[in-house]
Every structure is written in structure tokens, then in C-alpha cells.
N, C-alpha and C. Protein backbone atom coordinates (compact mmCIF):
# COMPACT_ATOMS: atom_id res chain seq x y z
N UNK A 1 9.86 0.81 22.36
CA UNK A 1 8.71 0.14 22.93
C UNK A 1 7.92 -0.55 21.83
N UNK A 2 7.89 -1.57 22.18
CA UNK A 2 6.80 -2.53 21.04
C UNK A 2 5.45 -2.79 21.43
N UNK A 3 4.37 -2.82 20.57
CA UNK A 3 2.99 -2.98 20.81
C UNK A 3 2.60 -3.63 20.16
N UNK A 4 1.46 -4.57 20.63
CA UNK A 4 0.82 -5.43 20.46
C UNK A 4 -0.74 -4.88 19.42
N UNK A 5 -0.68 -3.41 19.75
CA UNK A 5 -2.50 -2.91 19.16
C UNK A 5 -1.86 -2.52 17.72
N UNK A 6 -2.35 -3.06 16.54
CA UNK A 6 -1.80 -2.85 15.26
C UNK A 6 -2.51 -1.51 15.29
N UNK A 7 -3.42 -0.97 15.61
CA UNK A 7 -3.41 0.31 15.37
C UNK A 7 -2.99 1.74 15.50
N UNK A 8 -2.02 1.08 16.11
CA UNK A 8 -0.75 2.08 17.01
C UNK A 8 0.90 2.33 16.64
N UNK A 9 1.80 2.74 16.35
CA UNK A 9 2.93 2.59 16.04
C UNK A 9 3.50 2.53 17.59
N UNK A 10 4.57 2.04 17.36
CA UNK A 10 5.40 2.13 18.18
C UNK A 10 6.54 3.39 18.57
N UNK A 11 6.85 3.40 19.12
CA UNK A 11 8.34 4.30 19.55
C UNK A 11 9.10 4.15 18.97
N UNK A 12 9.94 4.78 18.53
CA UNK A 12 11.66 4.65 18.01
C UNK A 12 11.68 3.86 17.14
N UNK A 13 10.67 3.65 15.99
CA UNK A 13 10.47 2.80 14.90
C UNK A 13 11.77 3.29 13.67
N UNK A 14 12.40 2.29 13.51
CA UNK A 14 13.25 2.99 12.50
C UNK A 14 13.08 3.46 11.37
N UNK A 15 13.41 4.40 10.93
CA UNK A 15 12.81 5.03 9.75
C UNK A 15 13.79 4.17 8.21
N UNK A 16 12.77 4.44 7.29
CA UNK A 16 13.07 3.48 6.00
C UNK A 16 14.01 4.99 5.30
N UNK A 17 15.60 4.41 4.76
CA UNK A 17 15.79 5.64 4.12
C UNK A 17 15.53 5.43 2.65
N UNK A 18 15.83 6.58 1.84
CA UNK A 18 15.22 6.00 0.03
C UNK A 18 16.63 6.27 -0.71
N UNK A 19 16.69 4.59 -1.07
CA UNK A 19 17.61 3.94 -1.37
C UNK A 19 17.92 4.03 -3.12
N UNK A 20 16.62 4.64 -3.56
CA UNK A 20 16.30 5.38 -5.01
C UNK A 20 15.83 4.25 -6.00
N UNK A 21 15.26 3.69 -5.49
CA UNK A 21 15.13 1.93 -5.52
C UNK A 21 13.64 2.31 -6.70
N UNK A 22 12.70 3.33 -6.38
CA UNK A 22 11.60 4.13 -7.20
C UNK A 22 12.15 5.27 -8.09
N UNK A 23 13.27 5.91 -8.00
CA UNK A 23 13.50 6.59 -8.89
C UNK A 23 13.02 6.97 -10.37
N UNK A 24 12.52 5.53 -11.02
CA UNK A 24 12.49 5.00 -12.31
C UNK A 24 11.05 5.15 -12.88
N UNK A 25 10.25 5.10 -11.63
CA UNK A 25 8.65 4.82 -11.74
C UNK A 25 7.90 5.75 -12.67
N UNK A 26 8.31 7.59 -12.29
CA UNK A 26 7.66 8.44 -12.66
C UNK A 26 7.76 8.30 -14.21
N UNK A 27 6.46 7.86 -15.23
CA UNK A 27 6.06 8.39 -16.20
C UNK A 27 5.80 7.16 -16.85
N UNK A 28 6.17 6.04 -15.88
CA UNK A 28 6.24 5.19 -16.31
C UNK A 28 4.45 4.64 -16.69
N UNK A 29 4.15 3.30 -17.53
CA UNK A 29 2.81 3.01 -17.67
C UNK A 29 2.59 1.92 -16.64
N UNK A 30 1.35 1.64 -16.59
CA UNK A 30 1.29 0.76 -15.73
C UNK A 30 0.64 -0.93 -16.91
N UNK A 31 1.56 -1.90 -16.41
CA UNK A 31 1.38 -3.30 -17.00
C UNK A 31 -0.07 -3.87 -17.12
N UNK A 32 -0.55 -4.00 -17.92
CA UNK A 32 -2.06 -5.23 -18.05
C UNK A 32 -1.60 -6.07 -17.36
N UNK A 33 -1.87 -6.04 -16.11
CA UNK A 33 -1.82 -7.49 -15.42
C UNK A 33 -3.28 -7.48 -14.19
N UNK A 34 -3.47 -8.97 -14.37
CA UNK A 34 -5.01 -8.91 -13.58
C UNK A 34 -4.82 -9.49 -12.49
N UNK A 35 -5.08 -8.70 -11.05
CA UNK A 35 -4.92 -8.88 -10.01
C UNK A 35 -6.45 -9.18 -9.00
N UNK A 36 -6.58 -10.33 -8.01
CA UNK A 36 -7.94 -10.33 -7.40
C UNK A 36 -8.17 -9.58 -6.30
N UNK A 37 -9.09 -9.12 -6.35
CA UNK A 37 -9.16 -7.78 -5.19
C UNK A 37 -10.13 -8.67 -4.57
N UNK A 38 -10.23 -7.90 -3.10
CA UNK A 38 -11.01 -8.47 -2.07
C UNK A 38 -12.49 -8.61 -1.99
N UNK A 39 -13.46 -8.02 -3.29
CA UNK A 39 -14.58 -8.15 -3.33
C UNK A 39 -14.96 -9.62 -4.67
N UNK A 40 -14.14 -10.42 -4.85
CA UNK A 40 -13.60 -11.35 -5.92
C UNK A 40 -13.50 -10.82 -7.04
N UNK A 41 -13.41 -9.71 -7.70
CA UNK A 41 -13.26 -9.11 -9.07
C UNK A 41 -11.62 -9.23 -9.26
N UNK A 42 -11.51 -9.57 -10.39
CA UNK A 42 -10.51 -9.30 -11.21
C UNK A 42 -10.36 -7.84 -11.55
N UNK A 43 -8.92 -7.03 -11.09
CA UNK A 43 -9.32 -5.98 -11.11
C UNK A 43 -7.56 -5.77 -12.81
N UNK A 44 -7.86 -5.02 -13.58
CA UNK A 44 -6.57 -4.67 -14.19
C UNK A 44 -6.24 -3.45 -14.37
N UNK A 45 -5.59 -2.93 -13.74
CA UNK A 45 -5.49 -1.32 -13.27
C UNK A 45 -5.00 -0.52 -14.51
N UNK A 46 -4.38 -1.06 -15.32
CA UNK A 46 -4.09 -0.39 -17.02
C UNK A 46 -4.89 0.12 -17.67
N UNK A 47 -6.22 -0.58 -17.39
CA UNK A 47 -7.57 -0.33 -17.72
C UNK A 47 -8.35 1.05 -17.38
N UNK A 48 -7.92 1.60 -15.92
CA UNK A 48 -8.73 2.06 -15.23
C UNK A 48 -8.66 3.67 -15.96
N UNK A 49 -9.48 4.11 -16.21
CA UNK A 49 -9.46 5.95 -16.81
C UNK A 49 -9.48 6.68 -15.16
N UNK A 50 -8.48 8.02 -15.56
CA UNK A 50 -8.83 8.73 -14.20
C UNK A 50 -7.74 8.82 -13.34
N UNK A 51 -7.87 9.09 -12.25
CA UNK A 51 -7.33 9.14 -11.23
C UNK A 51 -6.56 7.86 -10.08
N UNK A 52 -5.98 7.23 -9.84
CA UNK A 52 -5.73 6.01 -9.38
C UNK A 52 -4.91 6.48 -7.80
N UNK A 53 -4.90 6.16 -6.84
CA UNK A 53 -3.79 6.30 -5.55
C UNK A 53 -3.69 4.31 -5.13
N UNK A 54 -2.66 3.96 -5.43
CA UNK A 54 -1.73 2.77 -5.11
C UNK A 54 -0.86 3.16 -3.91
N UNK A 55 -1.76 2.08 -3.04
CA UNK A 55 -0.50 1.96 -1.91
C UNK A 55 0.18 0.80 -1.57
N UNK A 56 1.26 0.76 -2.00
CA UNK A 56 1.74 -0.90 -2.22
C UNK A 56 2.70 -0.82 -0.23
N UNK A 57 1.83 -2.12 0.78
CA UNK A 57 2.03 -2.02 1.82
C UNK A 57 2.76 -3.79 2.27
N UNK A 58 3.35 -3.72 3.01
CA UNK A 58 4.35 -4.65 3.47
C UNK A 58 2.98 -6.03 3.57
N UNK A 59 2.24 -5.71 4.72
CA UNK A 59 0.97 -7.04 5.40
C UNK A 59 0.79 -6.61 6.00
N UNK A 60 -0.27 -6.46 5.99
CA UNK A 60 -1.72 -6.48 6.99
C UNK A 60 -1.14 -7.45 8.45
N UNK A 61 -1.70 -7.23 9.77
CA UNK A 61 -1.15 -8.13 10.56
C UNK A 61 -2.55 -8.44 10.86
N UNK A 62 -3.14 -9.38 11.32
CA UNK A 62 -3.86 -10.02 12.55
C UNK A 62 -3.64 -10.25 13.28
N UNK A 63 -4.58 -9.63 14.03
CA UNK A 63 -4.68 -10.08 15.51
C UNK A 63 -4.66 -10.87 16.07
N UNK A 64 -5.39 -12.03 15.35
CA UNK A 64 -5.09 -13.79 15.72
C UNK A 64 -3.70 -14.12 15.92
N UNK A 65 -2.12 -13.60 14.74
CA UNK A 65 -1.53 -14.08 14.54
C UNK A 65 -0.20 -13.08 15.08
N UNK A 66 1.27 -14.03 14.99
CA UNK A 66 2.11 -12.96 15.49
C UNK A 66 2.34 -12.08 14.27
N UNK A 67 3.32 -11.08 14.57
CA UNK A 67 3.64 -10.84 13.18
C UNK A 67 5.21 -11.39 13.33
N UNK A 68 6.02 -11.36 12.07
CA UNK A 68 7.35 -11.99 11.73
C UNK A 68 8.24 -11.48 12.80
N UNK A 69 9.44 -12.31 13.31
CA UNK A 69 9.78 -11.95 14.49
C UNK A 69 10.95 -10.77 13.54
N UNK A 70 10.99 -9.79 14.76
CA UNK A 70 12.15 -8.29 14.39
C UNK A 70 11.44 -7.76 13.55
N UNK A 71 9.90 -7.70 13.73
CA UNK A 71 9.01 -6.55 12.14
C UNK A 71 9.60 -5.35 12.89
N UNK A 72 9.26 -5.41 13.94
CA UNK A 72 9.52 -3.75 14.34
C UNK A 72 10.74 -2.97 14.18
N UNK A 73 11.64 -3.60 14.02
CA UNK A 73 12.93 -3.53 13.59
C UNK A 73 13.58 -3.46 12.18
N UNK A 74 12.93 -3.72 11.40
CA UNK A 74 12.68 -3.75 9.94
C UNK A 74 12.40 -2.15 9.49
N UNK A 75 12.84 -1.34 8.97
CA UNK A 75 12.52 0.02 8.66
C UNK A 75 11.72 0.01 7.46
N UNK A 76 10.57 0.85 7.95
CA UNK A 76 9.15 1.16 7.19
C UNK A 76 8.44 -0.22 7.08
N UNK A 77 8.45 -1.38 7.80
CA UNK A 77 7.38 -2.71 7.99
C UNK A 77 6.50 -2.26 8.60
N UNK A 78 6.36 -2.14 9.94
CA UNK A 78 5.13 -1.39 10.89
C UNK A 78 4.10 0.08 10.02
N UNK A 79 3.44 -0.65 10.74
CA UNK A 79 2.49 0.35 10.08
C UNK A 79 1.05 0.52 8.86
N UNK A 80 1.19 -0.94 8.69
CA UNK A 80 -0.28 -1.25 7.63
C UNK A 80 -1.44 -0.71 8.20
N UNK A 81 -1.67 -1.30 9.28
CA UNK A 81 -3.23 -1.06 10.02
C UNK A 81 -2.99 0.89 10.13
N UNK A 82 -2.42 1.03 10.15
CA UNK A 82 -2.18 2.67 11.01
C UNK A 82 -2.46 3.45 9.24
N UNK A 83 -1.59 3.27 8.24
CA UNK A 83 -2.03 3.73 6.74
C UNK A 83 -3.57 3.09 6.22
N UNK A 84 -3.57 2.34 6.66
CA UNK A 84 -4.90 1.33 5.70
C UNK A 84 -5.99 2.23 6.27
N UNK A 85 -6.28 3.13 7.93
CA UNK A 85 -6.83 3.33 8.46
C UNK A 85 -7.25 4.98 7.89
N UNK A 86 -5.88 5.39 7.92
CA UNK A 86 -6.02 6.70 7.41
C UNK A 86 -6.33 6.80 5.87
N UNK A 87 -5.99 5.96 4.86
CA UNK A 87 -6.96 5.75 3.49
C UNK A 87 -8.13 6.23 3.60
N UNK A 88 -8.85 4.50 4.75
CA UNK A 88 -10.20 5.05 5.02
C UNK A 88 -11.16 6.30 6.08
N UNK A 89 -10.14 6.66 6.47
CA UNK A 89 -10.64 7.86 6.89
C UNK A 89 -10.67 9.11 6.47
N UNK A 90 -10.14 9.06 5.32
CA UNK A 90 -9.90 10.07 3.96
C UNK A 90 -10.72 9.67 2.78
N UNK A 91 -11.23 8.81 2.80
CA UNK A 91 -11.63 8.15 1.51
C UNK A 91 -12.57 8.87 0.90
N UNK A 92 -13.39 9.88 1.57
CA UNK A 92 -14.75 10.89 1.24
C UNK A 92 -13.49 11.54 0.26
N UNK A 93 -12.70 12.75 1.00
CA UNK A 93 -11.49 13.42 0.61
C UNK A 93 -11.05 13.03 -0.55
N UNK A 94 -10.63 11.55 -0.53
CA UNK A 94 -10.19 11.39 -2.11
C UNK A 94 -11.82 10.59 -3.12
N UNK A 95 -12.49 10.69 -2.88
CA UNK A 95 -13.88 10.52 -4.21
C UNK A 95 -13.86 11.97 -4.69
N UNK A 96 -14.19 12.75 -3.28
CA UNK A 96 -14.36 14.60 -3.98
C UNK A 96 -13.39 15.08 -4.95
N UNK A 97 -12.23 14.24 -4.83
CA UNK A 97 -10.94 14.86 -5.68
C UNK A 97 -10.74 14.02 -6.86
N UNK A 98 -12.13 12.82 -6.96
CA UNK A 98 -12.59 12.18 -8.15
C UNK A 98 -11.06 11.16 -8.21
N UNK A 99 -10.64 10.51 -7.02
CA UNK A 99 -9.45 9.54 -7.05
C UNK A 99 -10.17 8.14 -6.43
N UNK A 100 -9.57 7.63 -7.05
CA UNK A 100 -10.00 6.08 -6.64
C UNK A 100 -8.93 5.50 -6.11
N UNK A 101 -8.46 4.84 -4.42
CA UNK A 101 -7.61 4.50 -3.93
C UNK A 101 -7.92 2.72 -4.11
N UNK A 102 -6.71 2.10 -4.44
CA UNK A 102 -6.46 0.75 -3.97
C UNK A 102 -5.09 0.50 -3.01
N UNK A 103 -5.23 -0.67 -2.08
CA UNK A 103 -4.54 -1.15 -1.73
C UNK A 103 -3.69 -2.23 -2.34
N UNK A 104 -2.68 -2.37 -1.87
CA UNK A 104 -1.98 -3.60 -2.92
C UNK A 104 -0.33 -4.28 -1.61
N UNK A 105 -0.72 -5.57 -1.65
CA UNK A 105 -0.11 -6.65 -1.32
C UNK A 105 -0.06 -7.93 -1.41
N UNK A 106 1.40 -8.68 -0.80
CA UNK A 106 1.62 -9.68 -1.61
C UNK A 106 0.73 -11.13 -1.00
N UNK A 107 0.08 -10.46 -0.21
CA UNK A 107 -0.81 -11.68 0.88
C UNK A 107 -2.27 -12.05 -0.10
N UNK A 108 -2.90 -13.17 0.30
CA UNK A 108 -4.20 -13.53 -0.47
C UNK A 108 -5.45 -12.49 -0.36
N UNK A 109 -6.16 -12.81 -1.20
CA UNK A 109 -7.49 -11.96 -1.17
C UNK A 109 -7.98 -11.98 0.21
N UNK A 110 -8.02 -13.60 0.70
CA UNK A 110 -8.59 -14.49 1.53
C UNK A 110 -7.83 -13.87 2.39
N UNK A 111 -6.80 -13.78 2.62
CA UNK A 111 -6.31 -13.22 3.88
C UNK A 111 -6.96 -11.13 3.92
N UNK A 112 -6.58 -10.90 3.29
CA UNK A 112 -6.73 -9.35 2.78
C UNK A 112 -8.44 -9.26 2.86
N UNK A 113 -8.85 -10.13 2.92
CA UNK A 113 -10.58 -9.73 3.29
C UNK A 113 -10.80 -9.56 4.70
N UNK A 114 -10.27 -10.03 5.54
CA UNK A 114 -9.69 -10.37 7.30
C UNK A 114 -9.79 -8.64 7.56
N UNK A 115 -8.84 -7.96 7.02
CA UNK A 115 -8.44 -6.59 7.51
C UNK A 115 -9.60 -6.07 6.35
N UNK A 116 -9.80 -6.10 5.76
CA UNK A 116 -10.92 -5.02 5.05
C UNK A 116 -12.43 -5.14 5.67
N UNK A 117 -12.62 -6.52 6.53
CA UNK A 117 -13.89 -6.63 7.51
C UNK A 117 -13.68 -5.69 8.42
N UNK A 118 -12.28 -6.12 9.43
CA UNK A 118 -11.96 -5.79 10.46
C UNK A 118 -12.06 -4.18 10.32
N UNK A 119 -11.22 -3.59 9.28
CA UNK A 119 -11.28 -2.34 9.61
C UNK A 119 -12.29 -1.23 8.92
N UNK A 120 -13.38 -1.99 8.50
CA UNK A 120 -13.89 -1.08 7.93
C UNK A 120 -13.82 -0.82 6.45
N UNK A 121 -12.75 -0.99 5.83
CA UNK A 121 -12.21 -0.46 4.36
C UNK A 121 -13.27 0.20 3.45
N UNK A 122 -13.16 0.92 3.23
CA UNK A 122 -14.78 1.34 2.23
C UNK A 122 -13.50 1.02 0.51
N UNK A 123 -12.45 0.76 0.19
CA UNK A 123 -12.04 0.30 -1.00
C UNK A 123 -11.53 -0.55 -1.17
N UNK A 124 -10.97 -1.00 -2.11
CA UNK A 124 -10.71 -3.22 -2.48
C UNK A 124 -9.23 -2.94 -1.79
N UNK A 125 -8.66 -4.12 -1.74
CA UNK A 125 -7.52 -4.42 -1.56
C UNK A 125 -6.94 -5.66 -2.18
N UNK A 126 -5.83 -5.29 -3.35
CA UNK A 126 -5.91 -6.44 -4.23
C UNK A 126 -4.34 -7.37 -4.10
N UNK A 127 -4.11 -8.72 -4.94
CA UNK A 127 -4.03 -9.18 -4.25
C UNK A 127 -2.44 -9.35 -5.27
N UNK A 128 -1.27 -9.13 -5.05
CA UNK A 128 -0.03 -8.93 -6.09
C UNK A 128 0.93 -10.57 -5.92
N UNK A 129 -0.02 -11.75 -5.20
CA UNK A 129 0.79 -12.90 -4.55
C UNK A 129 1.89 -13.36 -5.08
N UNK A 130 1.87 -13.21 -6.55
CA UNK A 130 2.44 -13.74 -7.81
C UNK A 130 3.78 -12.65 -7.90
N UNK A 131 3.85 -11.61 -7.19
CA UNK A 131 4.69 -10.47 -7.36
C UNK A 131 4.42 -10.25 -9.14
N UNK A 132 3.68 -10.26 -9.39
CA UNK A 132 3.23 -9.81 -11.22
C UNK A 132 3.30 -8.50 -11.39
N UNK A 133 2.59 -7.71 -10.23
CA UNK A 133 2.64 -6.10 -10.79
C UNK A 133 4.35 -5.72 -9.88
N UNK A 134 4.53 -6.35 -8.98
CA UNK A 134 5.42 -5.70 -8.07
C UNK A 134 6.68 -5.81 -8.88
N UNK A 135 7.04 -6.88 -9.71
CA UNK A 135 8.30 -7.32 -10.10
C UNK A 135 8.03 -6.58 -11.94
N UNK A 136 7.14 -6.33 -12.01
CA UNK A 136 6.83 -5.42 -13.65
C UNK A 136 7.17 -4.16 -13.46
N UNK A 137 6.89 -3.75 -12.23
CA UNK A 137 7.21 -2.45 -11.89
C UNK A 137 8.29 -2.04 -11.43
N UNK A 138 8.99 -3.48 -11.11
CA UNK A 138 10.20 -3.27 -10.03
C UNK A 138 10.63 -2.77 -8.96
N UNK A 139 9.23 -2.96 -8.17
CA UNK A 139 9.55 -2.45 -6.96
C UNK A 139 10.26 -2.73 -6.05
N UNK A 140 10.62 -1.93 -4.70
CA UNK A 140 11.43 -2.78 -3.99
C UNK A 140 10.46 -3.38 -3.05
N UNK A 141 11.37 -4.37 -2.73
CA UNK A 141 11.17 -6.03 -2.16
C UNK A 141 11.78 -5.92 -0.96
N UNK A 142 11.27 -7.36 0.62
CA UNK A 142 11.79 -7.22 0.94
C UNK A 142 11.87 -8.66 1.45
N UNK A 143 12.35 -9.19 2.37
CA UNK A 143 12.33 -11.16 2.61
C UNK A 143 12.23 -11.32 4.12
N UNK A 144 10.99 -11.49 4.46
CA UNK A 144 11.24 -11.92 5.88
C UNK A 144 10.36 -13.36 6.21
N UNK A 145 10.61 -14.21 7.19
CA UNK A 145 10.09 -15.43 7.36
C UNK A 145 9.57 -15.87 5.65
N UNK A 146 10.69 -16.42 4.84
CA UNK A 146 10.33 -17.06 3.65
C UNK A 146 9.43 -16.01 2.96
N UNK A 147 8.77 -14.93 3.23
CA UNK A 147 7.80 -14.32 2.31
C UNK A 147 8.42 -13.10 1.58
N UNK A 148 8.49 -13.04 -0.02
CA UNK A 148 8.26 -11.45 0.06
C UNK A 148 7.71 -10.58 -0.34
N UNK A 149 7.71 -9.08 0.43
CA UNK A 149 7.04 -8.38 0.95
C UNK A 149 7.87 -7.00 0.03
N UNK A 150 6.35 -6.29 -0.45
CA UNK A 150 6.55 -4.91 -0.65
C UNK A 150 7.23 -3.82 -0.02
N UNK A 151 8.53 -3.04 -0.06
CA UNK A 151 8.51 -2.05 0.74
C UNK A 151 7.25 -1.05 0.43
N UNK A 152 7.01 -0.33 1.27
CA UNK A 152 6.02 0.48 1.46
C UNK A 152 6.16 1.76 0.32
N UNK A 153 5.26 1.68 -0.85
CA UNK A 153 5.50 2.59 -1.77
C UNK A 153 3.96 3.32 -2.02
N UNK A 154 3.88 4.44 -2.72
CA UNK A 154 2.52 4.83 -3.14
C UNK A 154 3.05 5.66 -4.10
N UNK A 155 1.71 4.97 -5.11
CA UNK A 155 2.11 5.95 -6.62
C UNK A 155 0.56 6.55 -7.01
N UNK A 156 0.57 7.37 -7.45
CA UNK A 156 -0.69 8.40 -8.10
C UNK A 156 -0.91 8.20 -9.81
N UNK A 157 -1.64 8.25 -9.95
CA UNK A 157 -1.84 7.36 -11.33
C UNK A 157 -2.68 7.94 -12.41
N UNK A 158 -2.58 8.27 -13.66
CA UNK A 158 -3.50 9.05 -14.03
C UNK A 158 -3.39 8.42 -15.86
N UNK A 159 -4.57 7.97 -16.03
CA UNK A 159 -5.09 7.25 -17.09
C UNK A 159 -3.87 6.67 -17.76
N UNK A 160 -3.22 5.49 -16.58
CA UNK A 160 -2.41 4.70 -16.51
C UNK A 160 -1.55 4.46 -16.72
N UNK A 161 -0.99 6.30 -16.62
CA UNK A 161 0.57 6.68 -16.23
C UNK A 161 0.96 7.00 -14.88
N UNK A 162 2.20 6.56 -14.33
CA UNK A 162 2.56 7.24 -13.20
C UNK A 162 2.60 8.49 -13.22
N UNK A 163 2.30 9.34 -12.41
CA UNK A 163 2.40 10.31 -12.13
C UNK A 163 3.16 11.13 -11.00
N UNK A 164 3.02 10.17 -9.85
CA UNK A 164 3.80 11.08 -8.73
C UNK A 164 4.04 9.71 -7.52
N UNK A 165 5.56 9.82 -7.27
CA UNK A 165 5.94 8.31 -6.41
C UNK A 165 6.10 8.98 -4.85
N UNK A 166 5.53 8.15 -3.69
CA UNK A 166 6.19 8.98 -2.65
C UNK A 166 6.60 7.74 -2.09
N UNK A 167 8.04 7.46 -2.04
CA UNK A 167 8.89 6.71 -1.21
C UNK A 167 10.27 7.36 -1.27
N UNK A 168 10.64 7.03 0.35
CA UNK A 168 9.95 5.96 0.92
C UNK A 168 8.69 6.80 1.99
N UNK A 169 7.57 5.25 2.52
CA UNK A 169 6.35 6.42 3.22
C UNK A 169 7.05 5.77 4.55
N UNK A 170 7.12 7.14 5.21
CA UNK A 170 7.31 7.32 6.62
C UNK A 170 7.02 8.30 7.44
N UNK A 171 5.61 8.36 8.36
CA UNK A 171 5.35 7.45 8.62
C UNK A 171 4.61 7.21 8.09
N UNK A 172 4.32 5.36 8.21
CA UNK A 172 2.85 5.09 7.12
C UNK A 172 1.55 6.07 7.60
N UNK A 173 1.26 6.62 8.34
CA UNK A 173 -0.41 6.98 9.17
C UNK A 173 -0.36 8.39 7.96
N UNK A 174 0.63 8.74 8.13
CA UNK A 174 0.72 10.37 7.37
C UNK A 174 0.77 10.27 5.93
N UNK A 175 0.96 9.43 5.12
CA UNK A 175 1.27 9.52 4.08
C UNK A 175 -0.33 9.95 3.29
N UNK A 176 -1.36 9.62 3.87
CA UNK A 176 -2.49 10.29 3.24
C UNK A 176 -2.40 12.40 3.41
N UNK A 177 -2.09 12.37 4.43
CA UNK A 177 -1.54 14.29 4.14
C UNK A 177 -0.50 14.58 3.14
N UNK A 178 0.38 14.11 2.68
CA UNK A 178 0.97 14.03 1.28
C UNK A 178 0.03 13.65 0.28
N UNK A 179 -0.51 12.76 -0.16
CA UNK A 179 -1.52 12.25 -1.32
C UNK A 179 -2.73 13.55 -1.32
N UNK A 180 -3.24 13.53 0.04
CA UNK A 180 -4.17 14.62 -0.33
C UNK A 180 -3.80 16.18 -0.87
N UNK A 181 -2.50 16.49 -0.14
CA UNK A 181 -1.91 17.48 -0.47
C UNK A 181 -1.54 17.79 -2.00
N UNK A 182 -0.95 16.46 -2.36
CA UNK A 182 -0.31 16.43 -3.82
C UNK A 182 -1.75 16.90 -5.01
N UNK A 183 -3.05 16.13 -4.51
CA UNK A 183 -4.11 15.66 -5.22
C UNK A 183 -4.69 16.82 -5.46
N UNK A 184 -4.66 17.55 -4.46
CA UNK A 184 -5.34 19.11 -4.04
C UNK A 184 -4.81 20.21 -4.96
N UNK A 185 -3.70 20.09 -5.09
CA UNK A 185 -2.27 21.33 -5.94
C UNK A 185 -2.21 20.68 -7.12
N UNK A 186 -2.81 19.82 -7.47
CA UNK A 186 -2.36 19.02 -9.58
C UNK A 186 -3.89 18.46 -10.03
């Protein structure tokens, strides 16, 4: 069954299997590269001391717009609005645990400000268009209607080492009960 309310998953969504495509990530550093987040700051996450949660997510959909034809069919695409939601509904959860969450995709600020009105976001969402951090890091990729798109990854970050990779996330809504879990026990 397919749906139209991005805040909802669908039925019988196929699950993403892990192709070991992140294998490589853990310990790795993270690149000086300066990315624009949705409040216009230049943000460079190499920089950042502390705690970091990266959720690198396929696109945001609008409501105005369709999304790419066969997303739902695509394993681990569905599902931005449904993770982006549960971030921010955790977001108290992860300050107390002294973590600072960003979002990260390959869409514009300008677009990526759309869903951080819409839903509320209480954190940035920045903007990787250039694939600069995605292709430094080597993440996996994916190609649909001419664009591409992040598979759905999240890394934990700690004074700008990797620390802990969870892919692939399935489903996206849950993957904050893993992060908090992980954040809680280390």
C-alpha cells in the first residue's frame, strides 16, 4: 500500500540490506569540508568538539511535489519525514546526553528549509549538493530521476572521529531508539 501522508510509512516497504558499503567508516576522521545548513551558516563539522549524531537521509519530500516515480520501491528511500520527525522528537533526549544532531542531504538549503519550517526541526539541516562530504566519506549513493541521493546512513561522532555507524537504518522512524540507546551505554 502506498501513501500519499509523508508522515507515515507505508506497508511492505522493502527493506535496505547492508551491502557493507559503511564497513570502512568506523574510526575514521571526518574531512574539513564546509557545508550550508539551513539557518545560512557555513557549518564544518571537523571543527565541531563533542558529541555529533549525522543522519545522512535520501530527500525530504514535499507535499507540493511528487516524489520520484518507484521511491517506494527503492529499499530504505521512504522514510525522511518519519526519521527527521523522530530526531525532533528526541532532540531534548539527545542535548541531555550533551549530542548535537545534524541532518545531512544532497538537496539545497533552499529546499531543506521547506521541511525544517514544515516540521518543526529544532536542528540545522545541511546541505552535501556538491556530494563533498558524501563522496570523502564514501558513502553509499544512490541514482534516481537524474539525482544522487544518499542511502540512508547515521554516524555518531566524537571530536571528529567516527565512532559508531548504523547502516543500513531500517526503519527510518526507529533509528533514534538505536542512537539513543547507543548514546545512553558509551
Amino acid at each position: 500500500m502506498t501513501t500519499n501522508n509523508y508522515n507515515e510509512l507505508p506497508t511492505n516497504l522493502p527493506v535496505p540490506l547492508d551491502d557493507g558499503a559503511c564497513n570502512d567508516l568506523k574510526g575514521k576522521k571526518i574531512p574539513s569540508v564546509e557545508l550550508t545548513s539551513t539557518t545560512g551558516h557555513i557549518v564544518d563539522l571537523s571543527e565541531i568538539r563533542g558529541k555529533l549524531v549525522l543522519y545522512f537521509y535520501p530527500m525530504t519530500g514535499n507535499p507540493r511535489e511528487s516524489l520520484p516515480n518507484g521511491w517506494d520501491q527503492i529499499p530504505g528511500a521512504r522514510g525522511c519525514t518519519p526519521q527527521a520527525c523522530s530526531f525532533r522528537d528526541h532532540h531534548k533526549e539527545l542535548q541531555e546526553l550533551n549530542t548535537q544532531v545534524f541532518g545531512v542531504s544532497t538537496q539545497s538549503s533552499e529546499y531543506q528549509k521547506e521541511a525544517v519550517e514544515r516540521l518543526h526541526l529544532p536542528f540545522e539541516l545541511l546541505s552535501d549538493s556538491k556530494l563533498t562530504l558524501s563522496n570523502s566519506l564514501n558513502l553509499p549513493l544512490f541514482e534516481v530521476d537524474s539525482m544522487s541521493l544518499n542511502k540512508r546512513v547515521t554516524i555518531i561522532i566524537q571530536d571528529g572521529t567516527i565512532e559508531k555507524v548504523f547502516y543500513p537504518v531500517f526503519p527510518p522512524d526507529k533509528n533514534i531508539d538505536e542512537v539513543i540507546e547507543y548514546l545512553s551505554s558509551n
